[in-house]
Structures are given as C-alpha cells and as structure tokens.
PDB file of N, CA and C in Angstrom:
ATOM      1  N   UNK A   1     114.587  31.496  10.912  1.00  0.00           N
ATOM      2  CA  UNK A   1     115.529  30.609  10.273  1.00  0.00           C
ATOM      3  C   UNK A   1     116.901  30.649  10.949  1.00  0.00           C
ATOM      4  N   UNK A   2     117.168  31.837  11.353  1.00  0.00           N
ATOM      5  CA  UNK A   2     118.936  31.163  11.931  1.00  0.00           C
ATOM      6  C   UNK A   2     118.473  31.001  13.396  1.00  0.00           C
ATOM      7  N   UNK A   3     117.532  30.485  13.906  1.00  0.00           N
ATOM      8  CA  UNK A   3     117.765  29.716  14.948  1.00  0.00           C
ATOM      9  C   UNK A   3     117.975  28.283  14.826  1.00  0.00           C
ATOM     10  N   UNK A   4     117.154  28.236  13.490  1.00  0.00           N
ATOM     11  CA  UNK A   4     117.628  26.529  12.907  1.00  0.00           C
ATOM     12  C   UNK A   4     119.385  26.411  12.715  1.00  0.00           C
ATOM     13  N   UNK A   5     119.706  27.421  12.145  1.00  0.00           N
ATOM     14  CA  UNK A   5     121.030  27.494  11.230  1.00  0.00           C
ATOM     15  C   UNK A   5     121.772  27.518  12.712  1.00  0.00           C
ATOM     16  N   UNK A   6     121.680  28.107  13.737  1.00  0.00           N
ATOM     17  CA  UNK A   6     122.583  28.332  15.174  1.00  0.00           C
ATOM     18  C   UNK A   6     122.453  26.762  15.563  1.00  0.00           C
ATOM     19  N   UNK A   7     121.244  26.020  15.775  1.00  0.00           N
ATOM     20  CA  UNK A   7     121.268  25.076  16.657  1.00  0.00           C
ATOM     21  C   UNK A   7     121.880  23.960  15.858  1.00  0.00           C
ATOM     22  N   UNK A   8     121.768  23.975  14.141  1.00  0.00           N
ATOM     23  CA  UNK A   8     122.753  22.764  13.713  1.00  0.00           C
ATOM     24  C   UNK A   8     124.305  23.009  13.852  1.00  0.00           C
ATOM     25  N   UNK A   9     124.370  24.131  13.733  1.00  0.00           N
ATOM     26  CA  UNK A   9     125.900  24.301  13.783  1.00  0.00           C
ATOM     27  C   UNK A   9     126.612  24.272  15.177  1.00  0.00           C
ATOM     28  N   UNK A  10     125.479  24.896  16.308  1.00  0.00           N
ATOM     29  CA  UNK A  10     126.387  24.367  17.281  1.00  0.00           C
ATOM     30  C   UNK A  10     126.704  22.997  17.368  1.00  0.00           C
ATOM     31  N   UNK A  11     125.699  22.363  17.462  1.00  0.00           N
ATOM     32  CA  UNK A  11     125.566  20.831  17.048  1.00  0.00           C
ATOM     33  C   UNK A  11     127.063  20.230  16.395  1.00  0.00           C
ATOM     34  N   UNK A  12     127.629  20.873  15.654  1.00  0.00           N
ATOM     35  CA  UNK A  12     128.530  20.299  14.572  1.00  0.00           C
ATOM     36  C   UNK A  12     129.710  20.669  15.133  1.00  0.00           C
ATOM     37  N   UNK A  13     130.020  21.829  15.655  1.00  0.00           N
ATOM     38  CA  UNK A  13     131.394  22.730  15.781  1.00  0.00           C
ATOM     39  C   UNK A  13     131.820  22.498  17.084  1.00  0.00           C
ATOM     40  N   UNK A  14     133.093  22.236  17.098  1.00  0.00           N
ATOM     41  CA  UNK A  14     134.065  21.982  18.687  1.00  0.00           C
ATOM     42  C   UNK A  14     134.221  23.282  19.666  1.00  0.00           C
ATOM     43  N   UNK A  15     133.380  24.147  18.774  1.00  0.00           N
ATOM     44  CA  UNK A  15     133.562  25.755  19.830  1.00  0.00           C
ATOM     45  C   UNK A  15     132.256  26.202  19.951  1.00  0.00           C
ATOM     46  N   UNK A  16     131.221  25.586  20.486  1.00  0.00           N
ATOM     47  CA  UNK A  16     129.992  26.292  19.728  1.00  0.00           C
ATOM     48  C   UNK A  16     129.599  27.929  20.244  1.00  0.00           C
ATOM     49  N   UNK A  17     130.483  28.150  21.243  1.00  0.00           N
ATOM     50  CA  UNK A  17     130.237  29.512  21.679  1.00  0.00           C
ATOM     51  C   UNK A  17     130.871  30.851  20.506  1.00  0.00           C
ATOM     52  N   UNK A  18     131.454  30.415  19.971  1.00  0.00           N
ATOM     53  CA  UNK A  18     131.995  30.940  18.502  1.00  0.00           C
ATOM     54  C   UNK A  18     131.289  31.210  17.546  1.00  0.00           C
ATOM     55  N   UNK A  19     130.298  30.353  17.340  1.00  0.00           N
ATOM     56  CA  UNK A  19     128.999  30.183  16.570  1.00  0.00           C
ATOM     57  C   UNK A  19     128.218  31.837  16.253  1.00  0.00           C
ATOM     58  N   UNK A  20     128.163  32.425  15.483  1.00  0.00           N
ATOM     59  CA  UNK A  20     127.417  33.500  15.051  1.00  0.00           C
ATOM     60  C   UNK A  20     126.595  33.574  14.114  1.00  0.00           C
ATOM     61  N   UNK A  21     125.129  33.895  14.076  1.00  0.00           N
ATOM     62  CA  UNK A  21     124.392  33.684  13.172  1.00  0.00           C
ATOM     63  C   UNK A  21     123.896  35.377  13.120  1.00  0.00           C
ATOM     64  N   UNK A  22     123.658  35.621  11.527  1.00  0.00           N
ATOM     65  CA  UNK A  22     123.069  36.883  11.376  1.00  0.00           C
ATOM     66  C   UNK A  22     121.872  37.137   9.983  1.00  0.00           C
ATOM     67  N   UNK A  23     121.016  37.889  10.530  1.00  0.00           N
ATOM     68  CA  UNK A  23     119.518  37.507   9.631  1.00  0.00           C
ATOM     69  C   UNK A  23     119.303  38.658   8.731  1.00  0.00           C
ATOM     70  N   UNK A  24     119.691  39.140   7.685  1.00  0.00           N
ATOM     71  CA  UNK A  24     119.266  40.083   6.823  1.00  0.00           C
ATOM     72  C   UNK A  24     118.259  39.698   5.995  1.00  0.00           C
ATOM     73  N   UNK A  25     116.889  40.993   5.836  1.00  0.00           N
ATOM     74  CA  UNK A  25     115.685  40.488   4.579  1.00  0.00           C
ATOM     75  C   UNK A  25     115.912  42.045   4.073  1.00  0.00           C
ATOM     76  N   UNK A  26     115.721  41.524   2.738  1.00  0.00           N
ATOM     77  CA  UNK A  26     115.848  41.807   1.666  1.00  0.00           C
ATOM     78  C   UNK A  26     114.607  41.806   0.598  1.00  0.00           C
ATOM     79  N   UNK A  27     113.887  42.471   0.358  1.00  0.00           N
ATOM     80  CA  UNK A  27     112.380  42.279  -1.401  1.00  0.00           C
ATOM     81  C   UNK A  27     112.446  40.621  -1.206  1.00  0.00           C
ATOM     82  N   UNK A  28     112.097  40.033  -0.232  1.00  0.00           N
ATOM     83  CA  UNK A  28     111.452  38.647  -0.307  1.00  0.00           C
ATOM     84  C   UNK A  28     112.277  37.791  -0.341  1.00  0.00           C
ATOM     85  N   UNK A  29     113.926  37.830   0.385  1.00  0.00           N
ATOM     86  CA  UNK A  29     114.923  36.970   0.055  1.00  0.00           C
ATOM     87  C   UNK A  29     115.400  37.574   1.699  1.00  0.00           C
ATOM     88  N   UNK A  30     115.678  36.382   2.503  1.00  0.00           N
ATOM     89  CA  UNK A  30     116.236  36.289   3.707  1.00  0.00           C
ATOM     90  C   UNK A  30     118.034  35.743   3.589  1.00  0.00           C
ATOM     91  N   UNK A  31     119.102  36.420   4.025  1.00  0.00           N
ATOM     92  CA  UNK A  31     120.295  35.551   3.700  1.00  0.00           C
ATOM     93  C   UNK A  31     120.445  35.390   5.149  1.00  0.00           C
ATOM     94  N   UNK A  32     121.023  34.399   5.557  1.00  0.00           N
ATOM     95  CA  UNK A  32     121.271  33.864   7.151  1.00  0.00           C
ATOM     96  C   UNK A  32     122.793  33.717   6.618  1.00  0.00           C
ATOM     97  N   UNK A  33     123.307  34.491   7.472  1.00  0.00           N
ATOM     98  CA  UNK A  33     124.920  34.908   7.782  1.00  0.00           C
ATOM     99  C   UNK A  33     125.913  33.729   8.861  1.00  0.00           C
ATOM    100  N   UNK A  34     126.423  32.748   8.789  1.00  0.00           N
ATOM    101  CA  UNK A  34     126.981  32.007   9.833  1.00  0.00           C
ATOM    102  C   UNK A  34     128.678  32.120   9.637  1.00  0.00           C
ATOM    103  N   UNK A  35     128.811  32.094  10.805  1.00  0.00           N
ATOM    104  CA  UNK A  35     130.036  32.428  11.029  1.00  0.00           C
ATOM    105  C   UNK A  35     130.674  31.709  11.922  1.00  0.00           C
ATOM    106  N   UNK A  36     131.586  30.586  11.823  1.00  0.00           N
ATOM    107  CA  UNK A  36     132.215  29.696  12.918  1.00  0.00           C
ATOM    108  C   UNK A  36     133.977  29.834  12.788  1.00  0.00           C
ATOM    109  N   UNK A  37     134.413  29.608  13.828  1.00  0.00           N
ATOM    110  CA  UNK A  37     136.001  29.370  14.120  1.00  0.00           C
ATOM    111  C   UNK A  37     136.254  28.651  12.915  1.00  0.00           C
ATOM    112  N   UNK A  38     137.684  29.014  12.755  1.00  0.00           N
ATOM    113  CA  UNK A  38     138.356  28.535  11.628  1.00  0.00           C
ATOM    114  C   UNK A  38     138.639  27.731  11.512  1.00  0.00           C
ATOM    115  N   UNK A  39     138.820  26.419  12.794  1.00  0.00           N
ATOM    116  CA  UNK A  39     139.251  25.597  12.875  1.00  0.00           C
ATOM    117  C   UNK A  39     138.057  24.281  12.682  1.00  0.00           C
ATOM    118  N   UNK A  40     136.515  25.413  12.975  1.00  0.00           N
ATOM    119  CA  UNK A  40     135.399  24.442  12.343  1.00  0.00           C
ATOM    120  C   UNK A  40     134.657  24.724  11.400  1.00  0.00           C
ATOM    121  N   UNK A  41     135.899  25.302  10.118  1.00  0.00           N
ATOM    122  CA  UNK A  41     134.970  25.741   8.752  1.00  0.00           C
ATOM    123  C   UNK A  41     134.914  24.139   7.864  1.00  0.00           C
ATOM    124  N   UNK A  42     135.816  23.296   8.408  1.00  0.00           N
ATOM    125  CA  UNK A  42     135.688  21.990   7.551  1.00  0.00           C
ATOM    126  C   UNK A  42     134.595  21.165   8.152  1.00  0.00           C
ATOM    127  N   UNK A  43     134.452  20.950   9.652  1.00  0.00           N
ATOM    128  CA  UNK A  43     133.231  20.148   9.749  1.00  0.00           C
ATOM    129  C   UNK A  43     131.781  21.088   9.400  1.00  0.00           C
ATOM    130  N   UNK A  44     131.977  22.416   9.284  1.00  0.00           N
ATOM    131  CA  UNK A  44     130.467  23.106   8.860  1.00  0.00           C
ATOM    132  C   UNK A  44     130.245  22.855   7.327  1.00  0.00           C
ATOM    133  N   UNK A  45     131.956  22.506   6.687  1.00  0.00           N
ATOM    134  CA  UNK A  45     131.694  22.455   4.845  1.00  0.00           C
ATOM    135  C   UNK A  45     131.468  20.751   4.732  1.00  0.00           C
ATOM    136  N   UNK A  46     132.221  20.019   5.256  1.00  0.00           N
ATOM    137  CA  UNK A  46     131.935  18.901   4.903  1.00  0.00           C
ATOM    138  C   UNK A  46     132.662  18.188   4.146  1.00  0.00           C
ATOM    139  N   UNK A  47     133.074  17.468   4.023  1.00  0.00           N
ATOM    140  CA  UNK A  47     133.467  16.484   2.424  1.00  0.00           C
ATOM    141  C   UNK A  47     132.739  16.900   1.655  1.00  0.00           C
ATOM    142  N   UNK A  48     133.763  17.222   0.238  1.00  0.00           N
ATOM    143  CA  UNK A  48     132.992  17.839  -0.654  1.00  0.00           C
ATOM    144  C   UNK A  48     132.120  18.697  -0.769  1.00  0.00           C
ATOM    145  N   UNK A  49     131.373  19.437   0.498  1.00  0.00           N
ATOM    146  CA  UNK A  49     130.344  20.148   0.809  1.00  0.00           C
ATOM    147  C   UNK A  49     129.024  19.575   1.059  1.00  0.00           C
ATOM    148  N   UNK A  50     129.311  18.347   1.286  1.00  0.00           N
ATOM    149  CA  UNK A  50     128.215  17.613   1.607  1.00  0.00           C
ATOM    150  C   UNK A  50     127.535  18.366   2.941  1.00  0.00           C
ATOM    151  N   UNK A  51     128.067  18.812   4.271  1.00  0.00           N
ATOM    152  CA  UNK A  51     127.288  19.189   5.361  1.00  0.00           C
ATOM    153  C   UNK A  51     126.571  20.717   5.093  1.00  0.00           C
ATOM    154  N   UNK A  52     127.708  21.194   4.196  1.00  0.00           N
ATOM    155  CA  UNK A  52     126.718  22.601   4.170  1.00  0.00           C
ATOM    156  C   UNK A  52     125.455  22.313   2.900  1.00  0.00           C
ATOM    157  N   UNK A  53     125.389  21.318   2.360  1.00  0.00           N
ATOM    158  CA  UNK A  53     124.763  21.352   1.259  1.00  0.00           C
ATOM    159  C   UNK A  53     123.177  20.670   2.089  1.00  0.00           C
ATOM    160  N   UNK A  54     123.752  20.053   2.755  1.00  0.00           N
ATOM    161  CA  UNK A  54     122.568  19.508   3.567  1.00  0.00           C
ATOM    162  C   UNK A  54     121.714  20.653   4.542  1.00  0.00           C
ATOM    163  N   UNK A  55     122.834  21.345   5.020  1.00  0.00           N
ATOM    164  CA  UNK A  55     122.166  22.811   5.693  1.00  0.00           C
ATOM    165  C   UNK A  55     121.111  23.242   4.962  1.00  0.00           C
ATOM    166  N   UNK A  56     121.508  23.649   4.168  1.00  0.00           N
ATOM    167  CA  UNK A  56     120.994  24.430   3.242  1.00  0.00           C
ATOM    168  C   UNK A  56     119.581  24.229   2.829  1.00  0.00           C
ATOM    169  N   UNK A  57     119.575  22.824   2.157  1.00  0.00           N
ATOM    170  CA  UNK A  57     118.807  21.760   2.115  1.00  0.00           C
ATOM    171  C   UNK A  57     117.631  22.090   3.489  1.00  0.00           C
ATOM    172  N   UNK A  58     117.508  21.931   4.484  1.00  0.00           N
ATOM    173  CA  UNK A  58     116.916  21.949   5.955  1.00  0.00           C
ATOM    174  C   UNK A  58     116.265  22.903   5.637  1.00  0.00           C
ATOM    175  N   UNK A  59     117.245  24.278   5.563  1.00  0.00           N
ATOM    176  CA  UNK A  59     116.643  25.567   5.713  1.00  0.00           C
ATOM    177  C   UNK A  59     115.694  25.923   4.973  1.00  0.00           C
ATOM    178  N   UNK A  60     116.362  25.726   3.210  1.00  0.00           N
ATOM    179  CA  UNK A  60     115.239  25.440   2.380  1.00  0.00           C
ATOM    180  C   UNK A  60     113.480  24.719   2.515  1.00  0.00           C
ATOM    181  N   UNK A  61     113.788  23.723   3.449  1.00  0.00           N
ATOM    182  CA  UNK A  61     112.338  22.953   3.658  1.00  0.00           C
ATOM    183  C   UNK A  61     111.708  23.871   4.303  1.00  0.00           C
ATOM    184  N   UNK A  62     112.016  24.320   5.727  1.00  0.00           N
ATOM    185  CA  UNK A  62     111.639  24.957   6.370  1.00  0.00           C
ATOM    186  C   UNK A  62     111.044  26.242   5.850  1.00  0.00           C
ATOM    187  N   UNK A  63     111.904  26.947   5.171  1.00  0.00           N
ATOM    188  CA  UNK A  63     111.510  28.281   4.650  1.00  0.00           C
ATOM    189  C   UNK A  63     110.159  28.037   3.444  1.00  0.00           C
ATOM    190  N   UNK A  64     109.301  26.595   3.331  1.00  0.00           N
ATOM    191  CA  UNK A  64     108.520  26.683   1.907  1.00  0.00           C
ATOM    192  C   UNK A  64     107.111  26.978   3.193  1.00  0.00           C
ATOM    193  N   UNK A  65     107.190  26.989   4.750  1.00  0.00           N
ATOM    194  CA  UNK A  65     106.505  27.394   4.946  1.00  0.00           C
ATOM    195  C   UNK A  65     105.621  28.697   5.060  1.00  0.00           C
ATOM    196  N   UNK A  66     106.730  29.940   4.886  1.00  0.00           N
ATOM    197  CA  UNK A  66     106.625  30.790   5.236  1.00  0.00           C
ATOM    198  C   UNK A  66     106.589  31.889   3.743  1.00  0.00           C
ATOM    199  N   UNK A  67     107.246  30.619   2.382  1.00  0.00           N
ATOM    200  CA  UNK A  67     106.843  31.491   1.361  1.00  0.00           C
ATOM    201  C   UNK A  67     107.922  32.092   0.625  1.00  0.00           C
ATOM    202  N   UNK A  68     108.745  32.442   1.519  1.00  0.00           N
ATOM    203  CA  UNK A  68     109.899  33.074   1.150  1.00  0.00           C
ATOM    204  C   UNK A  68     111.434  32.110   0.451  1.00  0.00           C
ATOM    205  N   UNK A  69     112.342  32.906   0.358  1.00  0.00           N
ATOM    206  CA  UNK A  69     113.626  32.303   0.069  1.00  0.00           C
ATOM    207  C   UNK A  69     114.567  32.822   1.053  1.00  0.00           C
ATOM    208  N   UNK A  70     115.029  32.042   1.174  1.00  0.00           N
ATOM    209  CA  UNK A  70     116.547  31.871   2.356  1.00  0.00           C
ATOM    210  C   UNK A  70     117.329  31.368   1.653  1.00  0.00           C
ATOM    211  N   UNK A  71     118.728  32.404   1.874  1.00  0.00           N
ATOM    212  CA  UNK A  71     119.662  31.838   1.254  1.00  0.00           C
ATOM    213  C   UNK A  71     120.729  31.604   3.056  1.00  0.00           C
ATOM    214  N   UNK A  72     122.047  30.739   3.060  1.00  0.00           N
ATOM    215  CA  UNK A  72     122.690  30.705   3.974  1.00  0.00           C
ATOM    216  C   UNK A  72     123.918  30.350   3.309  1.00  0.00           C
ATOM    217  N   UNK A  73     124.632  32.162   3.862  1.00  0.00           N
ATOM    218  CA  UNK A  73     125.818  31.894   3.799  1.00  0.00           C
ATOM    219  C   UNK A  73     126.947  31.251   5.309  1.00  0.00           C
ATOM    220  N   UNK A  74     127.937  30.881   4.557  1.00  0.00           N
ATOM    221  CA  UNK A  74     129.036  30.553   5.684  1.00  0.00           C
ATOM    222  C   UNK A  74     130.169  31.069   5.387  1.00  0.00           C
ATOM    223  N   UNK A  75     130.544  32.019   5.964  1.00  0.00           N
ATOM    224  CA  UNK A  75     131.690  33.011   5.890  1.00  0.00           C
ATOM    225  C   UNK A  75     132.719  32.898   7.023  1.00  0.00           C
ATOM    226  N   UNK A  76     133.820  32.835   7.130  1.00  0.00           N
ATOM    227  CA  UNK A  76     135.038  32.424   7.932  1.00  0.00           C
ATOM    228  C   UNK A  76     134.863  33.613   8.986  1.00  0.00           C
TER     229      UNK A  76
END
C-alpha cells in the first residue's frame, strides 16, 4: 500500500523528492505514514479535504483485496 500512497502523492506535490511514505502493521490494521513539504500539505489536503479523502478512498479499494484495513495518515 504505500507504494500506491508514494506514487499519488508524488503525482500531486511540487517537491516530490520530499515525499516520505512509512508502513507500520499492527493485529490486522496497516497505518501508511505520509509525509510531504509544508508547502504541499494543501494540495495533499485538498479543498475541504476532498484530495486526501479521495486517497484514502483508493487505498481503501485496494486494501479489500488483501483483507485487511489501512488506515493513511498525513502528517506535516
């Protein structure tokens, strides 16, 4: 999963070498850790949170293959 979460966000962010993704599992719960420049925490949040909500959204689909839950945070 955070190779999905790395390749949309580089996708999105004006620094993508900034881009940090990190994968902790947990009793059946994966959290994907992203971490972008400060200056691209608004195009990763979105209006209203529309882009991260859509992330999320993605990851979610993806993850009903495998069974599990993914959560993805975005931390400054």
């Amino acid at each position: 999963m955070s190779e999905l979460v790395e390749v949309i966000a580089k996708a999105l962010v004006t620094k993508p070498d900034e881009v940090s993704v990190t994968e902790e599992k947990d009793a059946g719960t994966t959290v994907v850790t992203l971490r972008v420049a400060a200056e691209d925490m608004g195009k990763i949040i979105g209006k209203q949170g529309r882009i991260a909500k859509a992330l999320r959204t993605v990851v979610k689909a993806a993850s009903v293959k495998t069974g599990e839950k993914v959560v993805v945070e975005i931390v400054q």
